[in-house]
PDB file of N, CA and C in Angstrom:
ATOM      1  N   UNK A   1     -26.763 -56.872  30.731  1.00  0.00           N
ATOM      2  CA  UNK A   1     -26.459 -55.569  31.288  1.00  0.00           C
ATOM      3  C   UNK A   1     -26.540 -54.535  30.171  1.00  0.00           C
ATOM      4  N   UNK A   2     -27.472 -53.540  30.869  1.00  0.00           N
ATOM      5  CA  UNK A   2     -27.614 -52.726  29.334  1.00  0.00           C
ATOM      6  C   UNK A   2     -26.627 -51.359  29.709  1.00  0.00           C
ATOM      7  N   UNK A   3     -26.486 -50.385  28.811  1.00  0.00           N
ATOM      8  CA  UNK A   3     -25.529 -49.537  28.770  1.00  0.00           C
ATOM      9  C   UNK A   3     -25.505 -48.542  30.081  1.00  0.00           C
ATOM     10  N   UNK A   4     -26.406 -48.061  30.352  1.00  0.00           N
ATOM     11  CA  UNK A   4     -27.067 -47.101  31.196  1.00  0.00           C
ATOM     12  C   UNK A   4     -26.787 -47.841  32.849  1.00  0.00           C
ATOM     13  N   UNK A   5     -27.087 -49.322  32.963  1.00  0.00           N
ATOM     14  CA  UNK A   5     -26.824 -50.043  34.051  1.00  0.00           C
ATOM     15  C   UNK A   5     -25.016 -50.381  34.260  1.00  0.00           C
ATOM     16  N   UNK A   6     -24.369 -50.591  33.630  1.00  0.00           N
ATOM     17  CA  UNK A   6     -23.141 -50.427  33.062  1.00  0.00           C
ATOM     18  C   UNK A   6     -22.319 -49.174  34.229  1.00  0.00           C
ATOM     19  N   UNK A   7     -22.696 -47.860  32.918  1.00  0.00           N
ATOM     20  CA  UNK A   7     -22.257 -46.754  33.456  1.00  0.00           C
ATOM     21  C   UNK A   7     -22.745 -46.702  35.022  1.00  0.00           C
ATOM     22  N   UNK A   8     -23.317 -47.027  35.873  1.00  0.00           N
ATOM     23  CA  UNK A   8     -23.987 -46.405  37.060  1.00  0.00           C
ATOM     24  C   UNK A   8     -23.300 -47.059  37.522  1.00  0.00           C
ATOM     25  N   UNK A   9     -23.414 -48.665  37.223  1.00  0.00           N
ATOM     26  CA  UNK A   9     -22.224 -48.799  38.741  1.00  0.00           C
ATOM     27  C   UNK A   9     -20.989 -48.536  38.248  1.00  0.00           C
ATOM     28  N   UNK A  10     -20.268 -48.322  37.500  1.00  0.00           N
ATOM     29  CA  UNK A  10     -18.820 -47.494  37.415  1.00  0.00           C
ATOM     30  C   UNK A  10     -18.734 -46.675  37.982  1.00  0.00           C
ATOM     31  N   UNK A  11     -19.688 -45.466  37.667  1.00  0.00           N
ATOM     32  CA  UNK A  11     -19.291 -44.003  38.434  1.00  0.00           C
ATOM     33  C   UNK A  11     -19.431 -45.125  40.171  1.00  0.00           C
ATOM     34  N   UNK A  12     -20.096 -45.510  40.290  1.00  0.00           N
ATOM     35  CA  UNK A  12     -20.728 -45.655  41.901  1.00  0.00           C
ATOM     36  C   UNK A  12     -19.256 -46.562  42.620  1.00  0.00           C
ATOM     37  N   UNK A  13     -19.376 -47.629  41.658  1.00  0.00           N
ATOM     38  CA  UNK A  13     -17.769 -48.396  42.129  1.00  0.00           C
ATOM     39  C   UNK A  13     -16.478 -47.223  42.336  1.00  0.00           C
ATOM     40  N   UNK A  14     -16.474 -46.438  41.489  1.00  0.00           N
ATOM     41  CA  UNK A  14     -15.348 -45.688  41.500  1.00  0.00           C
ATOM     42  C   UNK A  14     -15.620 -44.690  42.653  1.00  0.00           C
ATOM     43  N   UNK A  15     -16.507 -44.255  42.704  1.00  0.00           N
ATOM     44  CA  UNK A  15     -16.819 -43.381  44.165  1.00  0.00           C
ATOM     45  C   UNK A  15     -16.660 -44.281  45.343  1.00  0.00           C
ATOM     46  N   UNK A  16     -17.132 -45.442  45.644  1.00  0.00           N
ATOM     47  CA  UNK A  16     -16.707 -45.690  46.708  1.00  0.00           C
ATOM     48  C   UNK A  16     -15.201 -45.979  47.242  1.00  0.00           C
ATOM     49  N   UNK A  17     -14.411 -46.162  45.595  1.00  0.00           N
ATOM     50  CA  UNK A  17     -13.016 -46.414  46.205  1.00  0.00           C
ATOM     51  C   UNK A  17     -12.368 -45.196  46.670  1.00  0.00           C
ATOM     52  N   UNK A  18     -13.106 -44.212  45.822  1.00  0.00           N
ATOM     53  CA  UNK A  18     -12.552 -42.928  46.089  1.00  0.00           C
ATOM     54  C   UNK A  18     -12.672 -42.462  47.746  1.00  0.00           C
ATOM     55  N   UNK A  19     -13.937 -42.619  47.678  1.00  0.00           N
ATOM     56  CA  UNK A  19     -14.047 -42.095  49.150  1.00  0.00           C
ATOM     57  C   UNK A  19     -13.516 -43.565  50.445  1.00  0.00           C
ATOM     58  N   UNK A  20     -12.743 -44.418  50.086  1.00  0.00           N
ATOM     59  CA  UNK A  20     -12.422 -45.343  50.768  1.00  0.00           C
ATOM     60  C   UNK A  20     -13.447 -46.145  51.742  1.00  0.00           C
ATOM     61  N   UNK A  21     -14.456 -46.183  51.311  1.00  0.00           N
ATOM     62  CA  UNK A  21     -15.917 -47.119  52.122  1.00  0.00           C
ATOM     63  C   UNK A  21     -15.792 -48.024  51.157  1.00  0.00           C
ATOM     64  N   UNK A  22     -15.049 -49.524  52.355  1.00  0.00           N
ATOM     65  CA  UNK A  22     -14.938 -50.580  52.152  1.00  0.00           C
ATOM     66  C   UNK A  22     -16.343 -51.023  52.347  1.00  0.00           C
ATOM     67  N   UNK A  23     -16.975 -50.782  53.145  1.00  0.00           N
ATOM     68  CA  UNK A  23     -18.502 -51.808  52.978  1.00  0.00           C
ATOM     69  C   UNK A  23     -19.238 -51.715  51.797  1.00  0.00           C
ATOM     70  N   UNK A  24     -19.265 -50.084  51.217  1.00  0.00           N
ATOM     71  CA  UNK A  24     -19.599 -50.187  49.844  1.00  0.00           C
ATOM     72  C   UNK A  24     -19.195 -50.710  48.904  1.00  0.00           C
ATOM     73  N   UNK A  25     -18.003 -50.924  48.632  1.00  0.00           N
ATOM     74  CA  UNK A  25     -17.301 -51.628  47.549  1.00  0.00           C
ATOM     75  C   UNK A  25     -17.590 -52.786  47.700  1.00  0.00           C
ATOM     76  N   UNK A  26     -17.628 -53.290  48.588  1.00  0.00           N
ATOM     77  CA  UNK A  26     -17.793 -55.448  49.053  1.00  0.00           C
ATOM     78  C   UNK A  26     -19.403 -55.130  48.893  1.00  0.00           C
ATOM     79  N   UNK A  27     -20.608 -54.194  49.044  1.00  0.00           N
ATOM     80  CA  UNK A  27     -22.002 -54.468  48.752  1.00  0.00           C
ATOM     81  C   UNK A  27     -22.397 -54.856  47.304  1.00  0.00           C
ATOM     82  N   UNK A  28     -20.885 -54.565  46.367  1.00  0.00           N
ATOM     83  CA  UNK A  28     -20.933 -55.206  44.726  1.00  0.00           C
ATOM     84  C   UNK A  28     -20.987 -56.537  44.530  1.00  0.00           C
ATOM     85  N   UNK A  29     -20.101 -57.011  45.498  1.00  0.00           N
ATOM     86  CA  UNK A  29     -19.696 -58.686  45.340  1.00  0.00           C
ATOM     87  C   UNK A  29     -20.722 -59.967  45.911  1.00  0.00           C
ATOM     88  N   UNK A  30     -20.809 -60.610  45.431  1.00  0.00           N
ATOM     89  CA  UNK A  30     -21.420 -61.675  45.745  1.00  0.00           C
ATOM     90  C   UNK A  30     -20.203 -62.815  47.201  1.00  0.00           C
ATOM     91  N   UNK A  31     -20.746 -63.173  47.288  1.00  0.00           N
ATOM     92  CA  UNK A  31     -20.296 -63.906  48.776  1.00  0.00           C
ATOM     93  C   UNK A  31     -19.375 -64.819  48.137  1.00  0.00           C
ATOM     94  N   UNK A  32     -19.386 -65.437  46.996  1.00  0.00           N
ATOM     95  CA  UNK A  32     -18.506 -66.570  46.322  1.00  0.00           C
ATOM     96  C   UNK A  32     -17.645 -66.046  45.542  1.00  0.00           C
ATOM     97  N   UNK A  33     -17.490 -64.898  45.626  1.00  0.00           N
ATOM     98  CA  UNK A  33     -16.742 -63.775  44.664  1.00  0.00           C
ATOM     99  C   UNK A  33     -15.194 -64.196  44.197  1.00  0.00           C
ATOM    100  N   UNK A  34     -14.316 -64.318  43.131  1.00  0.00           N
ATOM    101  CA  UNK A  34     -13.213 -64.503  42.996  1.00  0.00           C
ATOM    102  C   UNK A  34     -12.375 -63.117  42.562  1.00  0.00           C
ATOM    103  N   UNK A  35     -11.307 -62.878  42.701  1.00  0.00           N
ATOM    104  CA  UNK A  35     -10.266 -61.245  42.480  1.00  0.00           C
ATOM    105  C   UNK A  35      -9.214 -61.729  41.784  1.00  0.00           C
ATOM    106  N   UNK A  36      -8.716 -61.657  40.793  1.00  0.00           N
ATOM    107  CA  UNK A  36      -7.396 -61.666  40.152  1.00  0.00           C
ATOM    108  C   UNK A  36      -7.001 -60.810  40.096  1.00  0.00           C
ATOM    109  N   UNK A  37      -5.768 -60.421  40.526  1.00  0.00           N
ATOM    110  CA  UNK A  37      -4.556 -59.686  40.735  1.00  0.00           C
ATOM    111  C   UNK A  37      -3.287 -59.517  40.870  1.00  0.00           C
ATOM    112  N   UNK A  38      -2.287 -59.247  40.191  1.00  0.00           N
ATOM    113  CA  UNK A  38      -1.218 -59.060  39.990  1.00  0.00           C
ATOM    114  C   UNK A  38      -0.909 -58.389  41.615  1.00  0.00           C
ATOM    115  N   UNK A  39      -1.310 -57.219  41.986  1.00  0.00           N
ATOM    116  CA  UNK A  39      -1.245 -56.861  43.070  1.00  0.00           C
ATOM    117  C   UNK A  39      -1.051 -57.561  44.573  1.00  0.00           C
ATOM    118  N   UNK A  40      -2.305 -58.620  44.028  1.00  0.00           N
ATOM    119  CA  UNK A  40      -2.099 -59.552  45.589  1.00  0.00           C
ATOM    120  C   UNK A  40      -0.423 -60.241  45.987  1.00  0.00           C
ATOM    121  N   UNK A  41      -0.007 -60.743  44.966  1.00  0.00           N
ATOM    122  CA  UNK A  41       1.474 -60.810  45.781  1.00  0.00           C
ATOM    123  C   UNK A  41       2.048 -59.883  46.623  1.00  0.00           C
ATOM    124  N   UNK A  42       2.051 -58.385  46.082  1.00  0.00           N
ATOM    125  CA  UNK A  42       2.558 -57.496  46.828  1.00  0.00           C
ATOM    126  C   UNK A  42       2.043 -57.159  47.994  1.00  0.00           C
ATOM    127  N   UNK A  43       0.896 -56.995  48.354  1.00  0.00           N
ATOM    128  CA  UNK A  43       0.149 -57.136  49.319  1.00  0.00           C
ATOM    129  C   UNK A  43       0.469 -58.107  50.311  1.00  0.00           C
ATOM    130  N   UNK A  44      -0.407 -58.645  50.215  1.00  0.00           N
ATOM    131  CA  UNK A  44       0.235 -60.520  50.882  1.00  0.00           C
ATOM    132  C   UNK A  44       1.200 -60.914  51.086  1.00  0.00           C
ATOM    133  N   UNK A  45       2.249 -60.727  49.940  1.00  0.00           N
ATOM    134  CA  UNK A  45       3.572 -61.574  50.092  1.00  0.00           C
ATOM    135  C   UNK A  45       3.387 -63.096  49.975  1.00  0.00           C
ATOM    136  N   UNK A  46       2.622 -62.996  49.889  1.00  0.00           N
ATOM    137  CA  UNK A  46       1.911 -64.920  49.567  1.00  0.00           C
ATOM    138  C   UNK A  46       2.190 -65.376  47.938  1.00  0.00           C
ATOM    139  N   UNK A  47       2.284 -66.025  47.940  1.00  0.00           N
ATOM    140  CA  UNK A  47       2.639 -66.437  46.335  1.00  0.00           C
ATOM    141  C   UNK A  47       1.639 -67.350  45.795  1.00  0.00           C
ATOM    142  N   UNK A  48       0.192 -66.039  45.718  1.00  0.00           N
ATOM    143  CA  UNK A  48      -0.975 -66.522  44.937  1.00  0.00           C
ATOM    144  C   UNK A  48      -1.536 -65.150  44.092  1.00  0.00           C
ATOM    145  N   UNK A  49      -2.463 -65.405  43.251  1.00  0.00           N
ATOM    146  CA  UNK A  49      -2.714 -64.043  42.451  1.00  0.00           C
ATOM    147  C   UNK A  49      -4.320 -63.896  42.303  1.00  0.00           C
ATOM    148  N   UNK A  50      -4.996 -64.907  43.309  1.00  0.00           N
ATOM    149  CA  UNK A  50      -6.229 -64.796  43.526  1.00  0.00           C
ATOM    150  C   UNK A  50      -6.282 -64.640  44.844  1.00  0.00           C
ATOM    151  N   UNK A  51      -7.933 -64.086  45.259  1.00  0.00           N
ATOM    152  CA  UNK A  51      -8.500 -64.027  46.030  1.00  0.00           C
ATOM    153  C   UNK A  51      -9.927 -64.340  46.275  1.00  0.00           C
ATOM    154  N   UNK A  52     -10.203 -65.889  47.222  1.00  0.00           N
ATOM    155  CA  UNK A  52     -11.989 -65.956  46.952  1.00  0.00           C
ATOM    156  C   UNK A  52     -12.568 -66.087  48.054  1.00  0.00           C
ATOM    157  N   UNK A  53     -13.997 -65.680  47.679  1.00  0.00           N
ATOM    158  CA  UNK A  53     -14.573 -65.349  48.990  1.00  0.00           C
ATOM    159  C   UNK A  53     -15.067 -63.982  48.980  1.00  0.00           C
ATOM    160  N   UNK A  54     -15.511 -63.172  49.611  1.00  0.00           N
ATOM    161  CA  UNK A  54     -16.177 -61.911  50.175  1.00  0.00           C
ATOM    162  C   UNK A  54     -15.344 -61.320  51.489  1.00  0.00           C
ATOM    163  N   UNK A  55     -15.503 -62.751  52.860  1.00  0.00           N
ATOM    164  CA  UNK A  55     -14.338 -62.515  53.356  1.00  0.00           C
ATOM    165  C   UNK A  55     -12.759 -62.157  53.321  1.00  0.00           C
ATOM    166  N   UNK A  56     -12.708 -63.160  52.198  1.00  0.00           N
ATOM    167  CA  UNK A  56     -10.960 -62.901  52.146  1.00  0.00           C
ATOM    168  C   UNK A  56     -10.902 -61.565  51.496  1.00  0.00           C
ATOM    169  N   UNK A  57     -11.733 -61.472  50.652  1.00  0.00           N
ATOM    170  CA  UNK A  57     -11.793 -60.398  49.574  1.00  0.00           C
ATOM    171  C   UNK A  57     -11.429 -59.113  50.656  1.00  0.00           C
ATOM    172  N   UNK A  58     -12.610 -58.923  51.330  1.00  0.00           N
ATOM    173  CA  UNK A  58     -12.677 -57.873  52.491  1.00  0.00           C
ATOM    174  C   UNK A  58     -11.091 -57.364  53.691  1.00  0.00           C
ATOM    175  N   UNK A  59     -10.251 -58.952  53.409  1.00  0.00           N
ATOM    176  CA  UNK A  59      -9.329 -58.842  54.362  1.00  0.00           C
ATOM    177  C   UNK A  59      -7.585 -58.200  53.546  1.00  0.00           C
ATOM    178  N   UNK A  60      -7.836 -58.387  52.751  1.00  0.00           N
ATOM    179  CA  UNK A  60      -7.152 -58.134  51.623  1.00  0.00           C
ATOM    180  C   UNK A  60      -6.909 -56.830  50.992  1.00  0.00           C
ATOM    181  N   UNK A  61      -8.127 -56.382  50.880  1.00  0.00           N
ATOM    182  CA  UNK A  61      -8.368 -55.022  50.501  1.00  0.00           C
ATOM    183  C   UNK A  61      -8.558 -54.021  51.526  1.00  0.00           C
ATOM    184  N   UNK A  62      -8.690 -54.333  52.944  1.00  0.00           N
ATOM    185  CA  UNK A  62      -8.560 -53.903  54.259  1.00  0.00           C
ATOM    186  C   UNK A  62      -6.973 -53.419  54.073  1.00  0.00           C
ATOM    187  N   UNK A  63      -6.179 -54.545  54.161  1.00  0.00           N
ATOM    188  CA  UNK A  63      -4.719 -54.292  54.259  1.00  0.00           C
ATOM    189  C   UNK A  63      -4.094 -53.406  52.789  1.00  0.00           C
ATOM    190  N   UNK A  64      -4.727 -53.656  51.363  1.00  0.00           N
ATOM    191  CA  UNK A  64      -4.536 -52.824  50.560  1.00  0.00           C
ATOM    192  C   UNK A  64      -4.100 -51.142  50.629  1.00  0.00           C
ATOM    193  N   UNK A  65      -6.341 -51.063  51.454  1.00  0.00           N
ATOM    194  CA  UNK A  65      -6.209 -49.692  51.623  1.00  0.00           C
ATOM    195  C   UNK A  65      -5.326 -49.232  52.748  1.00  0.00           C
ATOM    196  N   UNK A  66      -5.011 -49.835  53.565  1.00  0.00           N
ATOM    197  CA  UNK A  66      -3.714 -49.090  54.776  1.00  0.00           C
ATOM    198  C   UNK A  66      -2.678 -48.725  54.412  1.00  0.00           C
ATOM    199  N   UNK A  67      -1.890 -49.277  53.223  1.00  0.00           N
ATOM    200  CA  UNK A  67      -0.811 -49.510  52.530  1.00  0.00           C
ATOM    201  C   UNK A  67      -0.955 -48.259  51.360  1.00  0.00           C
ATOM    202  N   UNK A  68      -2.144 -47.920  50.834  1.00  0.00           N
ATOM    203  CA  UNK A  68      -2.726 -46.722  49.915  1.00  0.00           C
ATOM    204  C   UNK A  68      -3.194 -45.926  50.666  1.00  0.00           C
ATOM    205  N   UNK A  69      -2.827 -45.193  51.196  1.00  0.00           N
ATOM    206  CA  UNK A  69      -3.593 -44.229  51.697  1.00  0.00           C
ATOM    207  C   UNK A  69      -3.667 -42.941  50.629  1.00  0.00           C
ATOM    208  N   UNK A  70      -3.194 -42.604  49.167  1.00  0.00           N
ATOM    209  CA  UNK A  70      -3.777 -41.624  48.786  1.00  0.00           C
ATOM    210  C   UNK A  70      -4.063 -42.247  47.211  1.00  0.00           C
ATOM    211  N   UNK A  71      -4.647 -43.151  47.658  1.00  0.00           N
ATOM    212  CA  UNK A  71      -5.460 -44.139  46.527  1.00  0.00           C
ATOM    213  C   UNK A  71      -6.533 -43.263  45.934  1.00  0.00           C
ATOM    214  N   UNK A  72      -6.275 -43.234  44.537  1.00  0.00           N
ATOM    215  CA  UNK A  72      -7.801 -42.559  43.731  1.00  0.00           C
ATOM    216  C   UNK A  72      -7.741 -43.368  42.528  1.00  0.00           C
ATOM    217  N   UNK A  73      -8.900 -43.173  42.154  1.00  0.00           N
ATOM    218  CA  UNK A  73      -9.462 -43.489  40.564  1.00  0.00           C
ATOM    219  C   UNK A  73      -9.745 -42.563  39.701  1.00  0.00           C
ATOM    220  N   UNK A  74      -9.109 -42.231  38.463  1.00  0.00           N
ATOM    221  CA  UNK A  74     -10.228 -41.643  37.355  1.00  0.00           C
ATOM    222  C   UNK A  74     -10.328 -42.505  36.165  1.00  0.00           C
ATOM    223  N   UNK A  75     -11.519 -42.787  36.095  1.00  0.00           N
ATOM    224  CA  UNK A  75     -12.394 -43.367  35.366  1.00  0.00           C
ATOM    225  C   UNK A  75     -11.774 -42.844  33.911  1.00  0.00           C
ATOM    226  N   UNK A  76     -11.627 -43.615  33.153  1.00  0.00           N
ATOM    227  CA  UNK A  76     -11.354 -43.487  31.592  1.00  0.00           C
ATOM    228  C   UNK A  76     -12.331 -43.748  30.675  1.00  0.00           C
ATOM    229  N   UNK A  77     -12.825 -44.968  30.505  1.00  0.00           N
ATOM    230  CA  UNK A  77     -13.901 -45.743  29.761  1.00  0.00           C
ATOM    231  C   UNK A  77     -14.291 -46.895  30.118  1.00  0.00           C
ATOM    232  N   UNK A  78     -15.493 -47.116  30.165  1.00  0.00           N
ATOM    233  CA  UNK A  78     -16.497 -48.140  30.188  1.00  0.00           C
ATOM    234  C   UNK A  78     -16.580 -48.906  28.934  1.00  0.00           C
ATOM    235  N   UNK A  79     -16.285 -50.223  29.190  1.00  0.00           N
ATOM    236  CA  UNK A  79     -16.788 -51.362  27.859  1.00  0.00           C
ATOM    237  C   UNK A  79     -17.801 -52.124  28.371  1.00  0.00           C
ATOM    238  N   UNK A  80     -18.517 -52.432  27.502  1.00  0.00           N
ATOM    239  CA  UNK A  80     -20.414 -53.080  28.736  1.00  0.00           C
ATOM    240  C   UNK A  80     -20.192 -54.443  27.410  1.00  0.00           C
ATOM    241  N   UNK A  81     -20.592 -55.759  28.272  1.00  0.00           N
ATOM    242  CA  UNK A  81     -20.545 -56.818  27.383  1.00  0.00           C
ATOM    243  C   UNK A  81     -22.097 -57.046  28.005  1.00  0.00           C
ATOM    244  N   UNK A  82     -22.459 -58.816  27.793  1.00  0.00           N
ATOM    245  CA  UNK A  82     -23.524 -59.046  27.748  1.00  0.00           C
ATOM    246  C   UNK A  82     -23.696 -59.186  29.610  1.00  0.00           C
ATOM    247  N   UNK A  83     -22.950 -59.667  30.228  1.00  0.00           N
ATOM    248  CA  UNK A  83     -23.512 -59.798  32.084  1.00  0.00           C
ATOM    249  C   UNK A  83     -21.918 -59.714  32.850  1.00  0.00           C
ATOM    250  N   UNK A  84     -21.451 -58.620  31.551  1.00  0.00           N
ATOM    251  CA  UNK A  84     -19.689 -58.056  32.471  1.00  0.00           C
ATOM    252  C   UNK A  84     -19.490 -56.697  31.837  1.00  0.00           C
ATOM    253  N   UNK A  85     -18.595 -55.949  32.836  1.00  0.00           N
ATOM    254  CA  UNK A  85     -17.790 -55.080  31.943  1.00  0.00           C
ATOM    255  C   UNK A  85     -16.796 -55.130  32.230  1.00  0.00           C
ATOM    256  N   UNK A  86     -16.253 -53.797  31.474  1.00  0.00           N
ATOM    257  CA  UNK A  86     -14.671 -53.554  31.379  1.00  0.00           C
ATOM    258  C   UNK A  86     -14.565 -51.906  32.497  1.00  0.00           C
ATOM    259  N   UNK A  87     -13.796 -51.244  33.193  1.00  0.00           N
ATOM    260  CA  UNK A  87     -14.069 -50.376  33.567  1.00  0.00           C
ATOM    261  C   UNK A  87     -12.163 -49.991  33.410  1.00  0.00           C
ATOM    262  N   UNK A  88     -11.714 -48.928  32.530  1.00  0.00           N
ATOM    263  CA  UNK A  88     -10.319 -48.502  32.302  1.00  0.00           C
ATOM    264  C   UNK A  88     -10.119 -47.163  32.752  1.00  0.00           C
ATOM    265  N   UNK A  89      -9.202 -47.307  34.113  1.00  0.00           N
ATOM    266  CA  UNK A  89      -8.929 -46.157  34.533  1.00  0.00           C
ATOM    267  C   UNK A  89      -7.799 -46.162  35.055  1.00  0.00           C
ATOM    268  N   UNK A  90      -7.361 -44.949  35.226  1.00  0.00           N
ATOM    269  CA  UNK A  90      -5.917 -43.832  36.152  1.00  0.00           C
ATOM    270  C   UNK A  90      -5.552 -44.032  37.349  1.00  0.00           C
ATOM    271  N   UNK A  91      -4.691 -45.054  37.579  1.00  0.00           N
ATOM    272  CA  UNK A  91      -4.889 -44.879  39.332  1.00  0.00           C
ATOM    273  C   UNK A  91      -4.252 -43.767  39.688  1.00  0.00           C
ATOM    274  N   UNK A  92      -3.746 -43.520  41.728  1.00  0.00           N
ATOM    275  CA  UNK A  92      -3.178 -42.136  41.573  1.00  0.00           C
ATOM    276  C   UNK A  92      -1.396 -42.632  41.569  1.00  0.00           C
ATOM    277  N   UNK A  93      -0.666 -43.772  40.748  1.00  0.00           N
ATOM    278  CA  UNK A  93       0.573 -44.330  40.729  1.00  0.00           C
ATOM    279  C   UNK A  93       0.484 -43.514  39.210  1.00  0.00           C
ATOM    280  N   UNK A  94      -0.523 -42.932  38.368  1.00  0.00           N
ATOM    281  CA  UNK A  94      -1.039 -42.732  36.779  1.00  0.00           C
ATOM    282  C   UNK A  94      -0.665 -43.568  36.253  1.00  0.00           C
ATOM    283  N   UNK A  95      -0.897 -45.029  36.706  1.00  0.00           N
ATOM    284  CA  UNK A  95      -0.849 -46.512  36.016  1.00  0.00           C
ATOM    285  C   UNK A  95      -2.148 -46.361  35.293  1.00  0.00           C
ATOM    286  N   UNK A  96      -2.003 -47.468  33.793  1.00  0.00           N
ATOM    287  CA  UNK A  96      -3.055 -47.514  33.576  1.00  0.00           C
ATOM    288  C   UNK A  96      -3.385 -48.742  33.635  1.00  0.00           C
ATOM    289  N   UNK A  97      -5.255 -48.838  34.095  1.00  0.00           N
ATOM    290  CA  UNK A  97      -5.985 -49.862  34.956  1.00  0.00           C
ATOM    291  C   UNK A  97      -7.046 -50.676  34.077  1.00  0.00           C
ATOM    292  N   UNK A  98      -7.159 -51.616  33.494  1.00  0.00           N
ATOM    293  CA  UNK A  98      -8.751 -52.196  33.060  1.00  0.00           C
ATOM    294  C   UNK A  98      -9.201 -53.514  34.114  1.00  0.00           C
ATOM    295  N   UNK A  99      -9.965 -53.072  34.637  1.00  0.00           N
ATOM    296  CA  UNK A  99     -10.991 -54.165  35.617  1.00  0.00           C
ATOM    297  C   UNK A  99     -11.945 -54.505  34.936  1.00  0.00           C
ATOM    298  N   UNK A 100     -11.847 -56.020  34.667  1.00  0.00           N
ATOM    299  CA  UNK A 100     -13.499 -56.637  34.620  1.00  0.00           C
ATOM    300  C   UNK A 100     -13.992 -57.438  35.459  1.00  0.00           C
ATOM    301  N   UNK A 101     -15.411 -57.008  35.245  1.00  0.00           N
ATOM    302  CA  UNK A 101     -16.226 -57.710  36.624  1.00  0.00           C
ATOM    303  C   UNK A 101     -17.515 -58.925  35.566  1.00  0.00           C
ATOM    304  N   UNK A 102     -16.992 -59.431  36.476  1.00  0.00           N
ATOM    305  CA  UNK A 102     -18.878 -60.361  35.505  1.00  0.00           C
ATOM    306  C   UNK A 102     -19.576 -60.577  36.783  1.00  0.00           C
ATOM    307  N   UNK A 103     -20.942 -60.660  36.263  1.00  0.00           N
ATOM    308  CA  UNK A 103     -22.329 -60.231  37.228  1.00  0.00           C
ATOM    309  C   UNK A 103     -22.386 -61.463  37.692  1.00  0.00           C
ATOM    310  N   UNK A 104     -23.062 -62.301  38.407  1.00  0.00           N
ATOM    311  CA  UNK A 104     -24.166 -63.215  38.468  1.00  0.00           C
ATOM    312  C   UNK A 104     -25.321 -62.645  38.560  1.00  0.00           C
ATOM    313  N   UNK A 105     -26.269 -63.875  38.701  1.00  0.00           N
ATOM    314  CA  UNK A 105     -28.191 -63.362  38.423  1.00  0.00           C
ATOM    315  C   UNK A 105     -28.611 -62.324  39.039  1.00  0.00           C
ATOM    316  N   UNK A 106     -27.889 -62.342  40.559  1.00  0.00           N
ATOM    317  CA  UNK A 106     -28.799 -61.164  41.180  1.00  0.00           C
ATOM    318  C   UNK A 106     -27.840 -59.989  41.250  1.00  0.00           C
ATOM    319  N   UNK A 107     -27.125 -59.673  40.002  1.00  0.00           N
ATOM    320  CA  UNK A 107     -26.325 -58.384  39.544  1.00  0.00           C
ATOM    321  C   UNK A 107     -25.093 -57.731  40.506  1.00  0.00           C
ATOM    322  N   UNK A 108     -24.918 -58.975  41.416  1.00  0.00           N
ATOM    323  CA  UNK A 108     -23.538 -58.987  41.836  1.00  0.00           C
ATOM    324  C   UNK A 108     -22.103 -59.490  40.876  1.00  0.00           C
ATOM    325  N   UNK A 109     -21.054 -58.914  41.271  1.00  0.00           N
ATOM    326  CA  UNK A 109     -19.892 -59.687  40.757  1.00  0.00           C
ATOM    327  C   UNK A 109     -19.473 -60.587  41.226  1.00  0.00           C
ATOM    328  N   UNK A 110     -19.327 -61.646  40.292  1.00  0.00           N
ATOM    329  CA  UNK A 110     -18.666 -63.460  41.285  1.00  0.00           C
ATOM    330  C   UNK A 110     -17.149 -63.588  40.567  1.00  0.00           C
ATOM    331  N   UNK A 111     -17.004 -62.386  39.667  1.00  0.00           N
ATOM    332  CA  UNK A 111     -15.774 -62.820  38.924  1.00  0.00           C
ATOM    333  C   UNK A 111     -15.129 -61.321  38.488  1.00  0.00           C
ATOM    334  N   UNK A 112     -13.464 -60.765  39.016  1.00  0.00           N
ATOM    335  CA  UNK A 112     -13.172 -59.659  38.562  1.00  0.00           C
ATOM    336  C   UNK A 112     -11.847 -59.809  38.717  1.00  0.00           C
ATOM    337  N   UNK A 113     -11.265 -59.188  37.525  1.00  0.00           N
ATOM    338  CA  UNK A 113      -9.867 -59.325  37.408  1.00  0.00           C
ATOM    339  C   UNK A 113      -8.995 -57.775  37.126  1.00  0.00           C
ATOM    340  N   UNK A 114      -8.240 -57.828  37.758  1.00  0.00           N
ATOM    341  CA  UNK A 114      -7.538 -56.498  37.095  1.00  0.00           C
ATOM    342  C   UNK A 114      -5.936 -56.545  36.704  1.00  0.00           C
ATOM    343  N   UNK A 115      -5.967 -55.863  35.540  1.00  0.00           N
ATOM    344  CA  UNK A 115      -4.317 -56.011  34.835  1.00  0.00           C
ATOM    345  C   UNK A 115      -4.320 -54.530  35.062  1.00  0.00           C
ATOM    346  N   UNK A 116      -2.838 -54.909  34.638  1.00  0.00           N
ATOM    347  CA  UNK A 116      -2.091 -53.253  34.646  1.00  0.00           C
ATOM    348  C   UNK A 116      -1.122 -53.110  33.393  1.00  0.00           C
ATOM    349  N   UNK A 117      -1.062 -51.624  32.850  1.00  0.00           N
ATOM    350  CA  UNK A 117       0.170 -51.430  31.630  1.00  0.00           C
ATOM    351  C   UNK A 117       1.180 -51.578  32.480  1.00  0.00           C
TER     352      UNK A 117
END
């Protein structure tokens, strides 16, 4: 992943959360996709901190966004590795956020995790 490919889908990931189009955000992921999250307990109430699948992914973050309704992102900085990045941003709680995603071949994410300060 080169720098320029990097930055584009950040701004683009971050726009779709912004504008809350769930189909766009899941058109990143690959179908075998895994989510780590601290979050998913709260969500769920389930006492797991993953999520895999595309489906589950989709069902999850369905119930997320109902629960957020004045959910935003600002983008802080981009870290670009060799077939992942880092993407560190503001949510609107002004938590601070670093998500990484790693690609597979056909430049989907099969792997993304997010911590929080």
């Amino acid at each position: 992943m080169d720098v320029s490919q990097a930055h584009a889908f950040a701004r683009e990931w971050v726009r779709c959360w912004n504008d809350r189009d769930l189909a766009a955000i899941l058109s990143h992921y690959s179908d075998d996709c895994v989510f780590h999250s601290p979050r998913i307990r709260l969500v769920t109430g389930l006492d797991q901190d993953r999520v895999s699948g595309k489906g589950a992914l989709e069902a999850y973050w369905r119930e997320a966004l109902e629960r957020s309704r004045d959910l935003y992102f600002d983008m802080d900085q981009i870290l670009v590795g060799s077939d992942a990045l880092t993407i560190l941003y503001t949510n609107q709680r002004s938590e601070s956020v670093a998500e990484t995603f790693v690609f597979d071949g056909a430049g989907r994410v099969r792997l993304s995790v997010a911590t929080y300060a």
